[in-house]
Protein backbone atom coordinates (compact mmCIF):
# COMPACT_ATOMS: atom_id res chain seq x y z
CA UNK A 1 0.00 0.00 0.00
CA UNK A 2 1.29 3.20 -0.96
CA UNK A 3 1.49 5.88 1.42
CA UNK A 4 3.00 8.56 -0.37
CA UNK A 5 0.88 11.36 -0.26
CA UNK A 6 3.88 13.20 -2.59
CA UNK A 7 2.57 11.73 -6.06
CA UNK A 8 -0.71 13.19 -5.92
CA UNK A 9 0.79 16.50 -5.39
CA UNK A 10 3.09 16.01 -7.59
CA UNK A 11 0.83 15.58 -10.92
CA UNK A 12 -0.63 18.46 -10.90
CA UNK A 13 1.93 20.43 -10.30
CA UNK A 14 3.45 18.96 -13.65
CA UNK A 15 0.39 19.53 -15.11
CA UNK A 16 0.33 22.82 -14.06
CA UNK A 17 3.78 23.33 -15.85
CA UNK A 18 2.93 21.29 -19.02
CA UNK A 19 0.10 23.66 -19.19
CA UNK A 20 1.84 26.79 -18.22
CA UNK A 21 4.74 25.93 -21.27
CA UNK A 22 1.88 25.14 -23.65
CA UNK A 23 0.48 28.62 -22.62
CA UNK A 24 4.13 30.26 -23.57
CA UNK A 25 4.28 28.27 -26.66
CA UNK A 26 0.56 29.74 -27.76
CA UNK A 27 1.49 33.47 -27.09
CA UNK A 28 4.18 33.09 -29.52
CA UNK A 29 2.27 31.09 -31.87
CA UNK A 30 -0.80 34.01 -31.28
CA UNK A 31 1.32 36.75 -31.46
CA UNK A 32 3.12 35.02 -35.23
CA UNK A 33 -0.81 34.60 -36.67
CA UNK A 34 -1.43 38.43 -35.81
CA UNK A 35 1.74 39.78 -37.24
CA UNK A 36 0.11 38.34 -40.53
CA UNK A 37 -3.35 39.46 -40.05
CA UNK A 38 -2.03 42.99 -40.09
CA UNK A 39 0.64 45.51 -39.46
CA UNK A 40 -2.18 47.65 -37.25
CA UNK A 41 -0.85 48.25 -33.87
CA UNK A 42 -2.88 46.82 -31.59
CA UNK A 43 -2.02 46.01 -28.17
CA UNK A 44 -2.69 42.75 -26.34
CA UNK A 45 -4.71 44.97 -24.33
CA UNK A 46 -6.78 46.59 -26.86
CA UNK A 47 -6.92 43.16 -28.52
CA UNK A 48 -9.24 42.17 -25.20
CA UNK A 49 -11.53 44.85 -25.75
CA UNK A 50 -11.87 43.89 -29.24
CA UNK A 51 -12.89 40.25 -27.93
CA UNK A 52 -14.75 41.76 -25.15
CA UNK A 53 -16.94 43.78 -27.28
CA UNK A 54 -17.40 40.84 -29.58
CA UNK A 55 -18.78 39.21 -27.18
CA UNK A 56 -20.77 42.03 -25.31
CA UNK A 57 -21.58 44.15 -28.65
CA UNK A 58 -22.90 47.29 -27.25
CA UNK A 59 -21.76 47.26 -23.27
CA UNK A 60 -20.75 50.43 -21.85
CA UNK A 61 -16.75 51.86 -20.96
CA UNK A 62 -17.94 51.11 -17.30
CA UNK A 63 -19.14 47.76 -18.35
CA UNK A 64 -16.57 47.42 -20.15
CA UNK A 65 -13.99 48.40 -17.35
CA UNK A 66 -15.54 45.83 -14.83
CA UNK A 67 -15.42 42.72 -17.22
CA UNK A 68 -11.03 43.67 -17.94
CA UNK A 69 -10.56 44.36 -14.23
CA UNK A 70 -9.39 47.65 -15.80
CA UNK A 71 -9.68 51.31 -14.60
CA UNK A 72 -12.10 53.54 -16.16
CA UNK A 73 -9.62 56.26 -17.68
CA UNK A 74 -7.61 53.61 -19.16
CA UNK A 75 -10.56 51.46 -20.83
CA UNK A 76 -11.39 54.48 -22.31
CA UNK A 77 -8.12 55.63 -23.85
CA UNK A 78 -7.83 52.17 -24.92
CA UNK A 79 -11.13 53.01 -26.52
CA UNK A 80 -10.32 56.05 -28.01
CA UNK A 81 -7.38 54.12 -29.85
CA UNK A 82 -9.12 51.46 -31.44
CA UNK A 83 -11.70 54.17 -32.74
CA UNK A 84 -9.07 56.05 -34.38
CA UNK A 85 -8.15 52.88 -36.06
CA UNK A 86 -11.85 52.61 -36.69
CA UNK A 87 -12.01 49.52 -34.92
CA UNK A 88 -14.47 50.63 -32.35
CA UNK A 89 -17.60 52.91 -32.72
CA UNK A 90 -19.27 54.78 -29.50
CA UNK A 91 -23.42 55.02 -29.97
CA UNK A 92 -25.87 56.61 -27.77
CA UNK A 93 -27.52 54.05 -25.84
CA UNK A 94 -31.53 53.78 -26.62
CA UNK A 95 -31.68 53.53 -22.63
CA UNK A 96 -30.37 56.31 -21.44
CA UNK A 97 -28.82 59.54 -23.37
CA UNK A 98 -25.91 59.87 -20.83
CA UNK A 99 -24.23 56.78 -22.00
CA UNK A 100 -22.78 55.78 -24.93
CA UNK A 101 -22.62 52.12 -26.35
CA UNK A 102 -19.36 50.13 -27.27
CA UNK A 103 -19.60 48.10 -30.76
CA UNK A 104 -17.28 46.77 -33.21
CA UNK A 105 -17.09 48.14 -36.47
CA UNK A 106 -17.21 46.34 -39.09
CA UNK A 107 -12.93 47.03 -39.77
CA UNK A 108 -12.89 45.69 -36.08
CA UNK A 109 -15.00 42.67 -37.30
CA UNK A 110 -12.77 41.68 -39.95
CA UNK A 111 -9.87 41.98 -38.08
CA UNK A 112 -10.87 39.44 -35.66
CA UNK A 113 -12.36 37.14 -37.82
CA UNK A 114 -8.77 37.39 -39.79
CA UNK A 115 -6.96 37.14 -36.79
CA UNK A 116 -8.89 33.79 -35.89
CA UNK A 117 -8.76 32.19 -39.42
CA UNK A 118 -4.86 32.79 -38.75
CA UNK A 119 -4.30 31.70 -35.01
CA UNK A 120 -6.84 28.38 -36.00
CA UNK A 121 -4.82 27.49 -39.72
CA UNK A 122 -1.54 27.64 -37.48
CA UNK A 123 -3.34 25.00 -34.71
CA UNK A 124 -4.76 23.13 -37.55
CA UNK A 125 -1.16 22.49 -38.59
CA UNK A 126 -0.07 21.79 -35.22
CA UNK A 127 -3.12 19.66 -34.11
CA UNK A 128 -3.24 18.01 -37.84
CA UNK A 129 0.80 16.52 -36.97
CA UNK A 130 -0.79 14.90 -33.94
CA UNK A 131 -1.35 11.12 -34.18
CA UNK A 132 -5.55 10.80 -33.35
CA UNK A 133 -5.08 9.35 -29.67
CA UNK A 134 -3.28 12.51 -28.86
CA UNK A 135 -6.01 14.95 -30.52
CA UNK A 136 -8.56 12.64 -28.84
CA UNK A 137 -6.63 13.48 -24.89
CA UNK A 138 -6.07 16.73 -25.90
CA UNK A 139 -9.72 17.14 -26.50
CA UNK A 140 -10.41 15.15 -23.25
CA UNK A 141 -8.22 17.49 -21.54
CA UNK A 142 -9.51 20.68 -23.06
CA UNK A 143 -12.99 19.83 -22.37
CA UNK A 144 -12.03 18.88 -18.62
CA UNK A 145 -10.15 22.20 -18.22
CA UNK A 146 -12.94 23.83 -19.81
CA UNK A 147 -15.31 22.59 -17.22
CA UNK A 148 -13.28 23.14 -14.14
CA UNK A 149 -13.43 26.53 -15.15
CA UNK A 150 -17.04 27.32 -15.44
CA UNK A 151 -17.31 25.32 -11.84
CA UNK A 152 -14.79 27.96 -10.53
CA UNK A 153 -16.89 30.91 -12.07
CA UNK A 154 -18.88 32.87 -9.70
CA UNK A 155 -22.80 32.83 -10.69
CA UNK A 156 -23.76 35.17 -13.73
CA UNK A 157 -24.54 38.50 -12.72
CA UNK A 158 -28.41 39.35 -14.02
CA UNK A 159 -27.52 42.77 -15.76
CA UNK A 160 -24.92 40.88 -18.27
CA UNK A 161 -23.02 37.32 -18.91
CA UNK A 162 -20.64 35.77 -16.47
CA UNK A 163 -18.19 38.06 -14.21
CA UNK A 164 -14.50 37.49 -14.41
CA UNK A 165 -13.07 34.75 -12.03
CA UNK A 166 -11.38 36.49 -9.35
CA UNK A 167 -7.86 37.42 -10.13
CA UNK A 168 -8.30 36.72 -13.50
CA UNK A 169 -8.70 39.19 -16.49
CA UNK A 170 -10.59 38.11 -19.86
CA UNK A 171 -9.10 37.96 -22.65
């Protein structure tokens, strides 16, 4: 009988690693399939408002500010960047004339969309080199760490979707 309690740590700890140098790898293979989207500066910061207000087309800067765990005066000069680059439009909201909606533009649209199609054809490549019972865990394991992480999520707020885990920004 083993009495070890030191392997059980010990896995996910490696896990935690694996994951963490898969993470690494990622950024750089992210950051490669946006250098060929376009030559646009946009920050890894602005690039989370653009995904924020993909998925929350029309929230407002404080909204918006709450879901990035971000200040107010920056989300908005990160704001007024992306609409110079006419990535980002600001409407009057139909609910109330003192605020002002967030929504991607169609530029901002297609940027993401090519920004996907070029971050997913570089996994494809990746994932398509993998023999099937690797794609298959790797699936397993995706799914898995998916669902941990709606389990650690704190209940949906009823105004908009899901809040930020704690300590963690959105990307």
């Amino acid at each position: 009988m083993d009495t070890n309690p030191a392997p059980s740590r010990r896995e996910p700890q490696e896990t935690t690693q694996a994951a963490r140098e898969l993470i690494e790898l990622l950024e750089v293979l992210w950051e490669r399939g946006r250098d060929m989207v376009s030559s646009t500066p946009v920050s890894a910061s602005q690039l989370r408002v653009l995904y924020s207000l993909d998925r929350e087309e029309g929230i407002n800067l404080r909204a918006l500010g709450e879901l990035l765990g971000s200040a107010p005066p920056s989300v908005s000069r990160m704001c007024d960047r992306l609409e110079a680059l006419g990535f980002v439009q600001r409407l009057p909201s139909p609910v109330s004339r003192r605020q002002l909606e967030l929504h991607l533009t169609p530029r901002g649209k297609t940027y993401l969309r090519d920004l996907r199609a070029q971050r997913e054809e570089a996994l494809f490549s990746v994932i398509s080199a993998m023999t099937p019972a690797s794609r298959r865990a790797l699936l397993r394991g995706l799914t898995g760490f998916h669902e941990a992480l709606e389990q650690e999520r704190p209940p949906a707020s009823p105004s908009r979707g899901s809040p930020p885990l704690k300590g963690v920004r959105s990307a």
